[in-house]
Protein backbone atom coordinates (compact mmCIF):
# COMPACT_ATOMS: atom_id res chain seq x y z
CA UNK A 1 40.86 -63.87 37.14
CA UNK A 2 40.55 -67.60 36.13
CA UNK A 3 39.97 -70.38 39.10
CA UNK A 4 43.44 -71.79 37.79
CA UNK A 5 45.00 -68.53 38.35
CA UNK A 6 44.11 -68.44 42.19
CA UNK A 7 45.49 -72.25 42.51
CA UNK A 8 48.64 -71.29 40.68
CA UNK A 9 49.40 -67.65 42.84
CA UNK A 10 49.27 -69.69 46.01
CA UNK A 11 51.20 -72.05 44.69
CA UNK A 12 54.25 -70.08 43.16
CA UNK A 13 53.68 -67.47 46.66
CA UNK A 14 54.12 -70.38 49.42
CA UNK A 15 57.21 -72.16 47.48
CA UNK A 16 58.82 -68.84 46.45
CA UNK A 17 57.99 -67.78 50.39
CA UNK A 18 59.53 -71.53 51.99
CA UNK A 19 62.17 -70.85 49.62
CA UNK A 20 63.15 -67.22 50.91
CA UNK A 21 62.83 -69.17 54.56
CA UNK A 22 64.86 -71.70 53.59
CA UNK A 23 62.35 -74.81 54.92
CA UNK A 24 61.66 -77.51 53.67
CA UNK A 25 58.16 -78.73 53.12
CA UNK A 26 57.98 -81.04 56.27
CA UNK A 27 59.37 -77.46 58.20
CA UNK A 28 56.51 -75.17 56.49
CA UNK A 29 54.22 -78.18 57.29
CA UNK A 30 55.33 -78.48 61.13
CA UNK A 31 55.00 -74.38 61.66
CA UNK A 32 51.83 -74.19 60.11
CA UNK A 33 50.46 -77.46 62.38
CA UNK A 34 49.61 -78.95 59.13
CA UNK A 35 50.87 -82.12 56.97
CA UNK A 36 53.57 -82.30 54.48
CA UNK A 37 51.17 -83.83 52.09
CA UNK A 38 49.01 -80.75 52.48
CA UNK A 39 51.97 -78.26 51.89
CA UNK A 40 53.14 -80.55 48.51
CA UNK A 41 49.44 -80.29 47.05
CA UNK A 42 49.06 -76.34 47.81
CA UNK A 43 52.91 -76.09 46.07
CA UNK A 44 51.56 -78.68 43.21
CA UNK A 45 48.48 -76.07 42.50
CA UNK A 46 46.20 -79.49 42.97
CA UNK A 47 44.79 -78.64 46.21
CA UNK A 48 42.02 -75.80 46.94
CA UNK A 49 42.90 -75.44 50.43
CA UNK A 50 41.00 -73.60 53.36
CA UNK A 51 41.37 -69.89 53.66
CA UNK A 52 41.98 -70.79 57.46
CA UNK A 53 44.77 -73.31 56.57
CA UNK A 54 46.10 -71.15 54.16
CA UNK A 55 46.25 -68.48 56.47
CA UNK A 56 48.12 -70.76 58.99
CA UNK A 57 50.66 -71.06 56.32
CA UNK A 58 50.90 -67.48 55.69
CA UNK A 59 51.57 -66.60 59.52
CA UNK A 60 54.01 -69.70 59.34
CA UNK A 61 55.61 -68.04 57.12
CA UNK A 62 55.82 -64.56 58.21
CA UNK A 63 53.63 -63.00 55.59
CA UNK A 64 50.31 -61.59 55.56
CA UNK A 65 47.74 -63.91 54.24
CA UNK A 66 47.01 -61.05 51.06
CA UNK A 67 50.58 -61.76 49.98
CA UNK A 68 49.76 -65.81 49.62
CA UNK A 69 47.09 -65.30 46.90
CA UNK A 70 48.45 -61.75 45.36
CA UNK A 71 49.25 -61.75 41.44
CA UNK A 72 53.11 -61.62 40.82
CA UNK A 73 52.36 -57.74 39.88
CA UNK A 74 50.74 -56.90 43.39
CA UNK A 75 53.20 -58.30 45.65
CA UNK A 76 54.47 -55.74 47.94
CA UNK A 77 51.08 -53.55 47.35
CA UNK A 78 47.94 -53.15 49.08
CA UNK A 79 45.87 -56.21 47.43
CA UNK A 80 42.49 -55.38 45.75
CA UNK A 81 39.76 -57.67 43.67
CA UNK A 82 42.20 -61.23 44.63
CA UNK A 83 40.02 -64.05 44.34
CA UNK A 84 40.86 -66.82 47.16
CA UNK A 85 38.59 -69.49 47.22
CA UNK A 86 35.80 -70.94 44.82
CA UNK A 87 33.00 -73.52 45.83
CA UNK A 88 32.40 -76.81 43.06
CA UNK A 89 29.70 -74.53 41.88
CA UNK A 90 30.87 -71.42 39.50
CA UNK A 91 28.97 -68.48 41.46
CA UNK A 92 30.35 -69.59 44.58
CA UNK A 93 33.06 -67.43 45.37
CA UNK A 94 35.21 -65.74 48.06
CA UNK A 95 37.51 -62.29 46.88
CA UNK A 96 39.48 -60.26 49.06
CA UNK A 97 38.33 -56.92 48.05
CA UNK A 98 41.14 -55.19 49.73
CA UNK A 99 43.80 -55.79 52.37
CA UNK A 100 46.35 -53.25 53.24
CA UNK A 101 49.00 -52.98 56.21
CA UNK A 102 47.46 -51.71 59.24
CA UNK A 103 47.96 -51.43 62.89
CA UNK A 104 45.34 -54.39 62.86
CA UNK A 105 44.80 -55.90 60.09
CA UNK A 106 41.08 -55.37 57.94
CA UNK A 107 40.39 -57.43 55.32
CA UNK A 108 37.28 -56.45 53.34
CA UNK A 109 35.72 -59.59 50.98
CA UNK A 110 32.91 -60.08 48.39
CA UNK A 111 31.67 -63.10 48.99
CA UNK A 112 28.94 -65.06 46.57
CA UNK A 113 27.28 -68.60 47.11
CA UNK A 114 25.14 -70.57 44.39
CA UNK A 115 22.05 -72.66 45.53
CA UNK A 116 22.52 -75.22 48.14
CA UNK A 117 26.36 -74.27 48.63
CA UNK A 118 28.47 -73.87 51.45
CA UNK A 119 31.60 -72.28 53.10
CA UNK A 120 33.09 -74.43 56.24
CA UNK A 121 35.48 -72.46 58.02
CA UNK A 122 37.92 -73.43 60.81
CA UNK A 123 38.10 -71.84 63.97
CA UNK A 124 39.70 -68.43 63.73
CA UNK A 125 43.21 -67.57 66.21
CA UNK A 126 42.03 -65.61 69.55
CA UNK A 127 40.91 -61.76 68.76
CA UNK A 128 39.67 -62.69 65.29
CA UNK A 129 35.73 -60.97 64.72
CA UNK A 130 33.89 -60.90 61.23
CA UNK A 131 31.41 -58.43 60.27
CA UNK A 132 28.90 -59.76 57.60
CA UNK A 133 26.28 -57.64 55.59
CA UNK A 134 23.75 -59.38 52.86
CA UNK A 135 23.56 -57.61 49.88
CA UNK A 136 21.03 -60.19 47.87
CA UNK A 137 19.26 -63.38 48.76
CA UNK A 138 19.26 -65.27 51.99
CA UNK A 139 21.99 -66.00 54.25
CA UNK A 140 22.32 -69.07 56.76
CA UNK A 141 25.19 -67.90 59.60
CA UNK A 142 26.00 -71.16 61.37
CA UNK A 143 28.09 -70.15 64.06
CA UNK A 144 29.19 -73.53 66.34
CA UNK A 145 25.63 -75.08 65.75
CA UNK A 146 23.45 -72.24 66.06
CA UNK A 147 22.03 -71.03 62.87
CA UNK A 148 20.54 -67.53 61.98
CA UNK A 149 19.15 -66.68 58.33
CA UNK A 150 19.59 -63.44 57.44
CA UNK A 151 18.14 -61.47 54.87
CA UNK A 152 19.47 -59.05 52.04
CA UNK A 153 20.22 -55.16 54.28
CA UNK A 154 20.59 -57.54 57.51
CA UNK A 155 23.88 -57.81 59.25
CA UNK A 156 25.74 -59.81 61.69
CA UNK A 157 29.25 -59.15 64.08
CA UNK A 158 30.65 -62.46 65.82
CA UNK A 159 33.98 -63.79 67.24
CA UNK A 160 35.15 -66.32 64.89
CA UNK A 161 37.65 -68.57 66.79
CA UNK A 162 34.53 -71.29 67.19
CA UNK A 163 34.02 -73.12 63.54
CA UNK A 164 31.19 -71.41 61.43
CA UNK A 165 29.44 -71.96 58.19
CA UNK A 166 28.37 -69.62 55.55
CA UNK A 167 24.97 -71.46 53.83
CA UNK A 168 22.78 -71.13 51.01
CA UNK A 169 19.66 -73.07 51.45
CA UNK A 170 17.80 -70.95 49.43
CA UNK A 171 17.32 -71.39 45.14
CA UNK A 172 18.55 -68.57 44.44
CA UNK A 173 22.35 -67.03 44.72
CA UNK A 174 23.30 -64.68 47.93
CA UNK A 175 25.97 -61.84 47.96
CA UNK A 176 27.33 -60.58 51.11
CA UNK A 177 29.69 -58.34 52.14
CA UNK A 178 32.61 -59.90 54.61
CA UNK A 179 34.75 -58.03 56.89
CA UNK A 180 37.61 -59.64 58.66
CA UNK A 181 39.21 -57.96 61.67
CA UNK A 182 42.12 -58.66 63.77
């Protein structure tokens, strides 16, 4: 899937979503505790926004955050190999490997970051935990100041309703496997 492609999913899903709603921007914007200007550049395609924010704008909306950034042809499906977010740098990546309806929801992501990137994430609602496992390279978990490097077969479990950081300080790409639960 091409970066554009992501951009212009999320865009067509949240206006064709506010549409079925019937609010306006400045409504979708109020729910979602975020600014109108915020709403007009996700609906533009011109702004790359958070998977956190975007996933405040999904439960704004009443949808589950796979429907946001699902293809035209997997809405209403379980969603599998969706890219959601890319870094400035081409191997950094983020792609929901698979989300389905659940009695909680499990989201399972490959996640990729190129030399000397980084993933700043917001604080998480209440409940929310994240299982990570490093599949190559060198992982720095930053978890509200507190930083652990972890290695390629290492893994980590944390509560992630305190901001976090994924980090590559290392020259060389890291892969790692992300599990979202709540």
């Amino acid at each position: 899937m091409k970066p554009a492609a992501v951009l212009e999913y999320v865009s067509q899903n949240v206006r064709a979503y506010r549409s079925l709603k019937g609010l306006s921007q400045q409504q979708l914007a109020d729910l979602a505790g975020l600014s109108r200007r915020m709403i007009a550049g996700v609906e533009s395609g011109q702004d790359n926004i958070s998977l956190a924010k975007l996933s405040l704008i999904a439960d704004a909306l009443g949808v589950d955050f796979a429907q946001i950034i699902a293809a035209p042809e997997q809405q209403g499906q379980a969603v599998v190999n969706a890219l959601a977010w890319r870094g400035a740098q081409a191997q950094s990546v983020a792609k929901l490997l698979a989300s389905v309806p659940a009695a909680q929801k499990v989201e399972l992501w490959a996640w990729s970051l190129a030399p000397g990137e980084q993933y700043c994430a917001e604080p998480d609602p209440e409940g929310w935990r994240e299982m990570l496992y490093v599949t190559e390279g060198e992982l720095t978990l930053d978890l509200a100041g507190k930083l652990q490097a972890m290695q390629a077969g290492e893994s980590a479990v944390f509560s992630s309703t305190a901001e976090y950081r994924y980090i590559n300080r290392s020259r060389q790409p890291v892969k790692f496997i992300r599990n979202v639960v709540y």
